[in-house]
N, C-alpha and C. Protein backbone atom coordinates (compact mmCIF):
# COMPACT_ATOMS: atom_id res chain seq x y z
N UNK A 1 3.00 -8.22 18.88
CA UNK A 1 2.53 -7.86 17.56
C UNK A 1 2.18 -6.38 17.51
N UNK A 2 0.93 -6.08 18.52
CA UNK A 2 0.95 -4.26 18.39
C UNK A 2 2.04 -3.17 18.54
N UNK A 3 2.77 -4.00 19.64
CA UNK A 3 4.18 -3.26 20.09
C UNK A 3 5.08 -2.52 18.96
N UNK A 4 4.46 -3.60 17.89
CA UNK A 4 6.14 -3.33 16.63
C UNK A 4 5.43 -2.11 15.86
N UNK A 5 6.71 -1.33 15.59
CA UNK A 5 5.94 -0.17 14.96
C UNK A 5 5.77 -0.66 13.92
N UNK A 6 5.91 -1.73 12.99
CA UNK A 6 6.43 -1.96 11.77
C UNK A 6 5.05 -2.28 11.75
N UNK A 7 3.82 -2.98 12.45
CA UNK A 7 2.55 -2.87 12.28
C UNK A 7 1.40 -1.87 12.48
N UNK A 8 1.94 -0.87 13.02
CA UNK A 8 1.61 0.51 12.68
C UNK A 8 1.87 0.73 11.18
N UNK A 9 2.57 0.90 10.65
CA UNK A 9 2.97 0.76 9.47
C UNK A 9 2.24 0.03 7.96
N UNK A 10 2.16 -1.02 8.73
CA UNK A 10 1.25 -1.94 7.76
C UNK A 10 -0.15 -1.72 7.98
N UNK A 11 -0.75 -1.30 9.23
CA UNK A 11 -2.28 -0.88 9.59
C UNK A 11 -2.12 0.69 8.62
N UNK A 12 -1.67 1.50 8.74
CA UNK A 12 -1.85 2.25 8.11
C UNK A 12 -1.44 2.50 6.58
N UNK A 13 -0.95 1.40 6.22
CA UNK A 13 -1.07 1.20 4.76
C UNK A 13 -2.06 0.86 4.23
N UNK A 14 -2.85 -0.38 4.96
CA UNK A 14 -4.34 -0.91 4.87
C UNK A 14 -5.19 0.35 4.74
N UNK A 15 -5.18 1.47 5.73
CA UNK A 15 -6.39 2.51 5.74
C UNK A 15 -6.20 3.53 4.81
N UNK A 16 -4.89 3.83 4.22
CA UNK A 16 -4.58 4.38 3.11
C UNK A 16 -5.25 3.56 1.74
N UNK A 17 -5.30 2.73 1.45
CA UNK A 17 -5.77 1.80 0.17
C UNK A 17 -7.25 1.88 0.57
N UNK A 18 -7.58 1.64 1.76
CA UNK A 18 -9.04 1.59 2.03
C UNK A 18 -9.82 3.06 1.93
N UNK A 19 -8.66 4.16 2.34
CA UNK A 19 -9.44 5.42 2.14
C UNK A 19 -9.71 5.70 0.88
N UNK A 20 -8.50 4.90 -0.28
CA UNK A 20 -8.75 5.65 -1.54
C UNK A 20 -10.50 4.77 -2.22
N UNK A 21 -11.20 4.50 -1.50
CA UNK A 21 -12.29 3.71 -2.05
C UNK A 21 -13.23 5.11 -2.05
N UNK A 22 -13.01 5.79 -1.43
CA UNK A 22 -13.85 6.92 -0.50
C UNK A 22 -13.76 8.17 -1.50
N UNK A 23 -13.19 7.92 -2.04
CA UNK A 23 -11.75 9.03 -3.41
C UNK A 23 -12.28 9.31 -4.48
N UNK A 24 -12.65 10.61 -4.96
CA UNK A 24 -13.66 10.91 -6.57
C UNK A 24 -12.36 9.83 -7.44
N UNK A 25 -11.18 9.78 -7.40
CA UNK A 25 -9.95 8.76 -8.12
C UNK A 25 -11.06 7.60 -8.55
N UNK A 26 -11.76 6.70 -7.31
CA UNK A 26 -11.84 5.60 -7.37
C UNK A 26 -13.69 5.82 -8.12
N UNK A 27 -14.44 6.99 -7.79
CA UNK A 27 -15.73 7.02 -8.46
C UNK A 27 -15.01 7.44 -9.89
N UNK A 28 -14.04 8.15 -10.90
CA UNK A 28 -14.01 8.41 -11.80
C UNK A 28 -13.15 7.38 -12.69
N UNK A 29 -12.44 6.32 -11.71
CA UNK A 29 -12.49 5.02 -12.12
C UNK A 29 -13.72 4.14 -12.72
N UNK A 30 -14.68 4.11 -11.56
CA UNK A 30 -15.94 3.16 -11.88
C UNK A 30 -16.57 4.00 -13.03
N UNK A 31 -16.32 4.74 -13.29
CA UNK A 31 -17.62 5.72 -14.36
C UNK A 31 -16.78 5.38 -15.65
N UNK A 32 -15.60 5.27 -15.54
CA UNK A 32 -14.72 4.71 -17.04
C UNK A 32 -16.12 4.00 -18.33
N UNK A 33 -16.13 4.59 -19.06
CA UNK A 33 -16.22 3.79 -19.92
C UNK A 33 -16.20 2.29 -20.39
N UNK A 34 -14.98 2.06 -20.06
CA UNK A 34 -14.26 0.70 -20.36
C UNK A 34 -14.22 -0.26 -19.41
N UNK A 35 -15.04 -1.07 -18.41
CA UNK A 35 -15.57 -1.10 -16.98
C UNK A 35 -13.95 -2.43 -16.56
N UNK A 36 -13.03 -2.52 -17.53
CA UNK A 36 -12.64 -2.92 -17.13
C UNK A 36 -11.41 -2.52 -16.32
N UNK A 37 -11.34 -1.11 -16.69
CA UNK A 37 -10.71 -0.04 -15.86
C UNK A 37 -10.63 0.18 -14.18
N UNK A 38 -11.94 0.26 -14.19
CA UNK A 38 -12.69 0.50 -13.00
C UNK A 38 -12.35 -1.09 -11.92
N UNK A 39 -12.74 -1.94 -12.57
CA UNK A 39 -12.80 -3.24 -11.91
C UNK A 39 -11.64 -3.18 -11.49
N UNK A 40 -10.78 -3.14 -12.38
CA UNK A 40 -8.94 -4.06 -12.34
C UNK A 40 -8.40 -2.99 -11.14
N UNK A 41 -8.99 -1.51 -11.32
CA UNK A 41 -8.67 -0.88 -10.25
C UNK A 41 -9.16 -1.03 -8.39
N UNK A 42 -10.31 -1.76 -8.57
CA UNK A 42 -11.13 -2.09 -7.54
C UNK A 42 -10.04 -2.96 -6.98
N UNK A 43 -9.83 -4.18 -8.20
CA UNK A 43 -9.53 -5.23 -7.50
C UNK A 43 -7.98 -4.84 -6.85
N UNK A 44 -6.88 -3.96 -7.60
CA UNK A 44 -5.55 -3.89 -7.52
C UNK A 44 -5.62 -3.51 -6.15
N UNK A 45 -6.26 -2.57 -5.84
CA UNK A 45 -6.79 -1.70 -4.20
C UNK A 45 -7.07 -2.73 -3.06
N UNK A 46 -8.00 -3.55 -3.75
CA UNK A 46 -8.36 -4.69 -2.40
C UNK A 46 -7.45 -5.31 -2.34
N UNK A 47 -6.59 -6.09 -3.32
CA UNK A 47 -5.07 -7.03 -3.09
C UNK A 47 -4.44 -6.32 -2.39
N UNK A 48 -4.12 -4.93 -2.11
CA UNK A 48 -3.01 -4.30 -1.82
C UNK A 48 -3.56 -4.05 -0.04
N UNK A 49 -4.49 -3.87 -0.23
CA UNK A 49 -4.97 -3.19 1.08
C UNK A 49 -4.88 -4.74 2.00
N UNK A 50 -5.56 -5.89 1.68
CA UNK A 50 -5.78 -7.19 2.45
C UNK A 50 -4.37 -7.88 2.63
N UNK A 51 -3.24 -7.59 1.65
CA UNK A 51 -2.05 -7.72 1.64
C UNK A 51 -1.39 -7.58 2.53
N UNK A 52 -1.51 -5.81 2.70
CA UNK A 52 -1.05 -5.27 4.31
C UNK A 52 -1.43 -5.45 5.27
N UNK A 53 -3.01 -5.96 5.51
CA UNK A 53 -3.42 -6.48 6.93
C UNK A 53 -2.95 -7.93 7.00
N UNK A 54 -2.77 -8.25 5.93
CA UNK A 54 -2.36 -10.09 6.24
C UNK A 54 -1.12 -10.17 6.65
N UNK A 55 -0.19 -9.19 6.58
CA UNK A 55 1.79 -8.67 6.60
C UNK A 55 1.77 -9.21 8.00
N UNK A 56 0.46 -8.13 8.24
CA UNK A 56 0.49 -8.01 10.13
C UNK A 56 0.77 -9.21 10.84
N UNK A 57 -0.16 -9.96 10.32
CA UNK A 57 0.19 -11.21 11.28
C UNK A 57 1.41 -12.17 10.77
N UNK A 58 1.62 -11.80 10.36
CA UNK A 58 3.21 -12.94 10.17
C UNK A 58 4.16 -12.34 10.84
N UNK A 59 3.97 -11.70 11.94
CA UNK A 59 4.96 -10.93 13.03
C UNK A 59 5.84 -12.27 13.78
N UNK A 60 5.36 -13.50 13.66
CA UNK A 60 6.29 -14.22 14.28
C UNK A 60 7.40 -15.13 13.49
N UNK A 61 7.49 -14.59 11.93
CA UNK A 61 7.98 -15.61 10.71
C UNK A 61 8.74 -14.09 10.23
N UNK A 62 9.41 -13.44 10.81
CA UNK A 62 10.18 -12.31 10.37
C UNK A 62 10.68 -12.42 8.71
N UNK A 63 11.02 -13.61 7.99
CA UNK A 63 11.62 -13.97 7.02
C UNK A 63 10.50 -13.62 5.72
N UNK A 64 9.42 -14.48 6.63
CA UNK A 64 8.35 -14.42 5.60
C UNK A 64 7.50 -13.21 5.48
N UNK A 65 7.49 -12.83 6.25
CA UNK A 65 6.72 -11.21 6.68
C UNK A 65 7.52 -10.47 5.15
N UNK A 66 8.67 -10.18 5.86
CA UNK A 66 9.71 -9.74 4.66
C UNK A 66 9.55 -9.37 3.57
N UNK A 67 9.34 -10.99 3.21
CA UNK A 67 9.16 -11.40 1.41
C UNK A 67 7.46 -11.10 1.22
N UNK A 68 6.34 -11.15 2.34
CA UNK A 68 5.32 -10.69 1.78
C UNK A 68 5.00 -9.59 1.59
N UNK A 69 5.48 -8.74 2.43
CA UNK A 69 5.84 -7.30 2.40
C UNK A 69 6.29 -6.83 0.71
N UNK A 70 7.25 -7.43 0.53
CA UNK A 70 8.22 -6.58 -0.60
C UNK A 70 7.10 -7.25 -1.71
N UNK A 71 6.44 -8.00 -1.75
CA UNK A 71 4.97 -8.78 -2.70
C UNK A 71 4.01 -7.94 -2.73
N UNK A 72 3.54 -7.43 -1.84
CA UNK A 72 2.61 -6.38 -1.38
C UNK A 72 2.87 -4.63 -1.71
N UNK A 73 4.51 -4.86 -1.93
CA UNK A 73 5.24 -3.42 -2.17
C UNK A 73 4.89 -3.08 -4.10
N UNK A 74 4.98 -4.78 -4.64
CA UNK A 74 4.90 -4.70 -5.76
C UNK A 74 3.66 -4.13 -6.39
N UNK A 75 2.36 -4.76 -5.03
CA UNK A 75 0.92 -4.74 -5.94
C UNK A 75 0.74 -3.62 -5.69
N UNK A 76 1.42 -2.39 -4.45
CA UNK A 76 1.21 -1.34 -4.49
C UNK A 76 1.49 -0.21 -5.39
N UNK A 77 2.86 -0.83 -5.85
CA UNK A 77 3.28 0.03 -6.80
C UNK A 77 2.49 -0.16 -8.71
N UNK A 78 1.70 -1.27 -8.60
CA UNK A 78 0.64 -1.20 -9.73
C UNK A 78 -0.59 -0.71 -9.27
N UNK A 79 -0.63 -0.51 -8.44
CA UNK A 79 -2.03 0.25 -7.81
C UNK A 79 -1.64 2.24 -8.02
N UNK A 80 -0.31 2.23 -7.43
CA UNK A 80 -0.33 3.78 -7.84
C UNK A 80 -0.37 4.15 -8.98
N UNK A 81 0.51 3.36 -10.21
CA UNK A 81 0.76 3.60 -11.51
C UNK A 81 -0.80 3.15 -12.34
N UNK A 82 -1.31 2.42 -11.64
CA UNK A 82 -2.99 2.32 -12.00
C UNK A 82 -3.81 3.97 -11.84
N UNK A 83 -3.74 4.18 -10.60
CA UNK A 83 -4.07 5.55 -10.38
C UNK A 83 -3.26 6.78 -10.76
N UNK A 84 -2.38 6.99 -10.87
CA UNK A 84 -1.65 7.92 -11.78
C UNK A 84 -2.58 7.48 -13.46
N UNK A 85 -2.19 6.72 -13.86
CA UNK A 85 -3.15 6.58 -15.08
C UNK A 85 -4.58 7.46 -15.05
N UNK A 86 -5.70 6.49 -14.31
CA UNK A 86 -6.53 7.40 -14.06
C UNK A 86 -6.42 9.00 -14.26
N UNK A 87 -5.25 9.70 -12.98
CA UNK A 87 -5.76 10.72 -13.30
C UNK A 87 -5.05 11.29 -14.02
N UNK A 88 -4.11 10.80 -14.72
CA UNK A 88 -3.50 11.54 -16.37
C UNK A 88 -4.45 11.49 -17.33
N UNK A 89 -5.60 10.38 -17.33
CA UNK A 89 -6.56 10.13 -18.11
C UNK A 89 -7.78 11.34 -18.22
N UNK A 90 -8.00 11.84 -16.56
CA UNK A 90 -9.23 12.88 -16.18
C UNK A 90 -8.33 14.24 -16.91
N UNK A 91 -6.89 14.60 -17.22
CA UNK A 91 -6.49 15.74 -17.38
C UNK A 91 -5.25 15.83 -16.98
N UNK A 92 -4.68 15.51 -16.11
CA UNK A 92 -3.13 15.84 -15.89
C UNK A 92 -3.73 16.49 -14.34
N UNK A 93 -2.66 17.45 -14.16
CA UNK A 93 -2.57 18.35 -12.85
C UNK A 93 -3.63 19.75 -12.87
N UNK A 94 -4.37 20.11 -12.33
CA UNK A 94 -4.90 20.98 -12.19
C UNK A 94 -5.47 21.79 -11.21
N UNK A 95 -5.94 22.55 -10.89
CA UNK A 95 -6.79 23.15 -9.73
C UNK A 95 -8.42 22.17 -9.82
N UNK A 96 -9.10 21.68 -10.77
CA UNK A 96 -9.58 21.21 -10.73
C UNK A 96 -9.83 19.55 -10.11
N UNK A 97 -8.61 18.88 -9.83
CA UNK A 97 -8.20 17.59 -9.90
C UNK A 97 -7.73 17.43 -8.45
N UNK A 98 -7.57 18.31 -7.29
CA UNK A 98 -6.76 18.30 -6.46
C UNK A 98 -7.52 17.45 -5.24
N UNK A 99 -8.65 16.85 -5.53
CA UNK A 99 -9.37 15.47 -4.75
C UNK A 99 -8.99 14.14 -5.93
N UNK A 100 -8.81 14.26 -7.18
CA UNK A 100 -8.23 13.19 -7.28
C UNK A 100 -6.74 12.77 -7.26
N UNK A 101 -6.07 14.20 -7.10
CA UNK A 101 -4.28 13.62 -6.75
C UNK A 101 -4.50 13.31 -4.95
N UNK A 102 -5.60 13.92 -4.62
CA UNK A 102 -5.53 13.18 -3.12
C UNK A 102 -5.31 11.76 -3.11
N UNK A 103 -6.18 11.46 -4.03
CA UNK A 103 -6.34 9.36 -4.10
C UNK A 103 -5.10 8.86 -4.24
N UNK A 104 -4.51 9.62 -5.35
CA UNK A 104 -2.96 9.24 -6.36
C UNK A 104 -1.59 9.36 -4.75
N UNK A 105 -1.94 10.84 -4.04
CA UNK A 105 -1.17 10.85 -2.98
C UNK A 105 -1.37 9.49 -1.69
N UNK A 106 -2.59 9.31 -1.66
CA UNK A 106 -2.89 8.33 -0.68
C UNK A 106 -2.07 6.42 -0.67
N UNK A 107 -2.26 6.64 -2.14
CA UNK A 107 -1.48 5.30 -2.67
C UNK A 107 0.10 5.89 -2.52
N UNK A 108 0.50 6.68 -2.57
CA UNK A 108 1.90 7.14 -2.37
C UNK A 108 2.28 6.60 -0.57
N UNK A 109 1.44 7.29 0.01
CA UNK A 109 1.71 7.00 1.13
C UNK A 109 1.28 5.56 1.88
N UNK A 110 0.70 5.04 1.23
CA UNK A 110 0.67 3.63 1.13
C UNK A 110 1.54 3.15 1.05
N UNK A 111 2.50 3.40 -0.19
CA UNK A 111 4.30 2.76 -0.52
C UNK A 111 4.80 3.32 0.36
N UNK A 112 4.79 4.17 0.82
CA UNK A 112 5.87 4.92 1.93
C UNK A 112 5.93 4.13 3.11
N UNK A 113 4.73 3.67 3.65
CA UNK A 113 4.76 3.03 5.04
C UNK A 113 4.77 1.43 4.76
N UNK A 114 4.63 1.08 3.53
CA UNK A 114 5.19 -0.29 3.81
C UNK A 114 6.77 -0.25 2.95
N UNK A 115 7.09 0.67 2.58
CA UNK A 115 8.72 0.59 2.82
C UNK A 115 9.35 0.76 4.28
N UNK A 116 8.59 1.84 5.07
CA UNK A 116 8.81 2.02 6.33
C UNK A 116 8.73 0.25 7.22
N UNK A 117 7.66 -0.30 6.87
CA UNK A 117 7.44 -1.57 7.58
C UNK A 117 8.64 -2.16 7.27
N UNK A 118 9.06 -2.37 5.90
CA UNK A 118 9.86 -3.06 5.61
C UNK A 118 11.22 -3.13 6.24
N UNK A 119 11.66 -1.89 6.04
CA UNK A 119 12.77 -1.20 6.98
C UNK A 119 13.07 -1.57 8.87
N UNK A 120 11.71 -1.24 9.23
CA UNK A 120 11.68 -1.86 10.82
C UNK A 120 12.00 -3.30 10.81
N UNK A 121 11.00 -3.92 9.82
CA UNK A 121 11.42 -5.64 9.93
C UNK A 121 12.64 -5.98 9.48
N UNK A 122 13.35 -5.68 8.71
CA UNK A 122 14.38 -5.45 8.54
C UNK A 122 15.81 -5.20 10.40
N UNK A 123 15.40 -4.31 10.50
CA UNK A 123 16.03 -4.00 11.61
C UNK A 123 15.71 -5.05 12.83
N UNK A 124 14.83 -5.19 12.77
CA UNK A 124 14.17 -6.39 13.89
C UNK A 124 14.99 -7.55 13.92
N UNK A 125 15.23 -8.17 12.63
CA UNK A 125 16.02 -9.28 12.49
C UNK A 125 17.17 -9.21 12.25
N UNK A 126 17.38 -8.30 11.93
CA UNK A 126 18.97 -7.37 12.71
C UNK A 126 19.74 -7.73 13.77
N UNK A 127 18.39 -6.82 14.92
CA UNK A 127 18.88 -6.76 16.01
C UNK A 127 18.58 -8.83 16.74
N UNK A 128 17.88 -9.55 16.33
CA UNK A 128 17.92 -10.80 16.39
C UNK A 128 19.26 -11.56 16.42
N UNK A 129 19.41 -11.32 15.14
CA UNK A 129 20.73 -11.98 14.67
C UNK A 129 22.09 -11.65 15.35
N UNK A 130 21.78 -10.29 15.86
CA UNK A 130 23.23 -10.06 16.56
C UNK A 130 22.61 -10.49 18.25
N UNK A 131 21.99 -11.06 18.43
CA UNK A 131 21.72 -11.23 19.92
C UNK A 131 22.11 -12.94 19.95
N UNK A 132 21.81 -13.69 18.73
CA UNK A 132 22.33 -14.55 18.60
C UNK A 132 23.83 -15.06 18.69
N UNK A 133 23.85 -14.19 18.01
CA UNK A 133 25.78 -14.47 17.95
C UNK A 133 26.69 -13.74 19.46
N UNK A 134 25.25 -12.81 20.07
CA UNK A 134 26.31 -13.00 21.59
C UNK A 134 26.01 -14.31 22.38
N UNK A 135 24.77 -14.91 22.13
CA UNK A 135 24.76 -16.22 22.77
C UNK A 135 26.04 -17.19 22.76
C-alpha cells in the first residue's frame, strides 16, 4: 500500500484540502454573509479531503479504487469551482488576494494529484493484466 506512488498521491491530495482549512479562502468563506456559503464550502472540503484518504485503502480492489477516485475527482472539481467562486466574489485577481488564490491554487493541486493517482492506478492494472495474459 505505501509502496504505490499512487498513494502518495492520494495522501497528498488529503493535505492539500486539509491545508485549505488553514486558508484566509476558507475564513472569508465562513464570514459570508449567507452562512450557507461557508458551510457547503466546509462540507465540499471535508468530502473531498476524507474521499482521498479513503481511495488509499482500496489499494487491493484496483477496479474500485478507480471508480472512487474519478468520484472524488468530481467532488474536487466542485470544491475548486466553489472556491474560485469565493474568490471572484472577494474581487477577482489582485495583489491584494494572493493568500486567497493560494487556497483556489491548493484545490488545483488537489485535482492534479488525484488525476496523477488516477493515472498510476491506471497503469498498475495495466501492468496486471498483461502479466496475466503471459500466464
Amino acid at each position: 500500500m505505501i509502496q504505490r506512488i499512487q498513494t502518495l498521491f492520494l495522501f497528498l491530495a488529503f493535505l492539500f484540502n486539509g491545508t485549505v482549512f488553514f486558508n484566509p479562502l476558507y475564513s472569508h468563506a465562513m464570514q459570508d454573509p449567507k452562512p450557507w456559503i461557508g458551510t457547503g464550502f466546509a462540507v465540499v472540503l471535508t468530502v473531498a479531503a476524507l474521499m482521498s484518504l479513503g481511495c488509499i485503502f482500496l489499494y487491493k480492489n484496483r477496479p474500485a479504487q478507480m471508480t472512487w477516485v474519478k468520484r472524488t475527482m468530481l467532488i474536487q472539481i466542485a470544491s475548486l469551482g466553489w472556491g474560485a467562486g469565493i474568490l471572484f466574489s472577494l474581487g477577482g485577481f489582485g495583489l491584494f488576494l494572493w493568500d486567497e488564490l493560494l487556497g483556489v491554487a491548493l484545490l488545483l493541486l488537489g485535482l492534479i494529484a488525484q488525476i496523477l493517482a488516477l493515472r498510476n492506478i491506471k497503469k498498475d492494472e495495466e501492468l496486471v493484466r498483461s502479466m496475466d495474459r503471459i500466464r
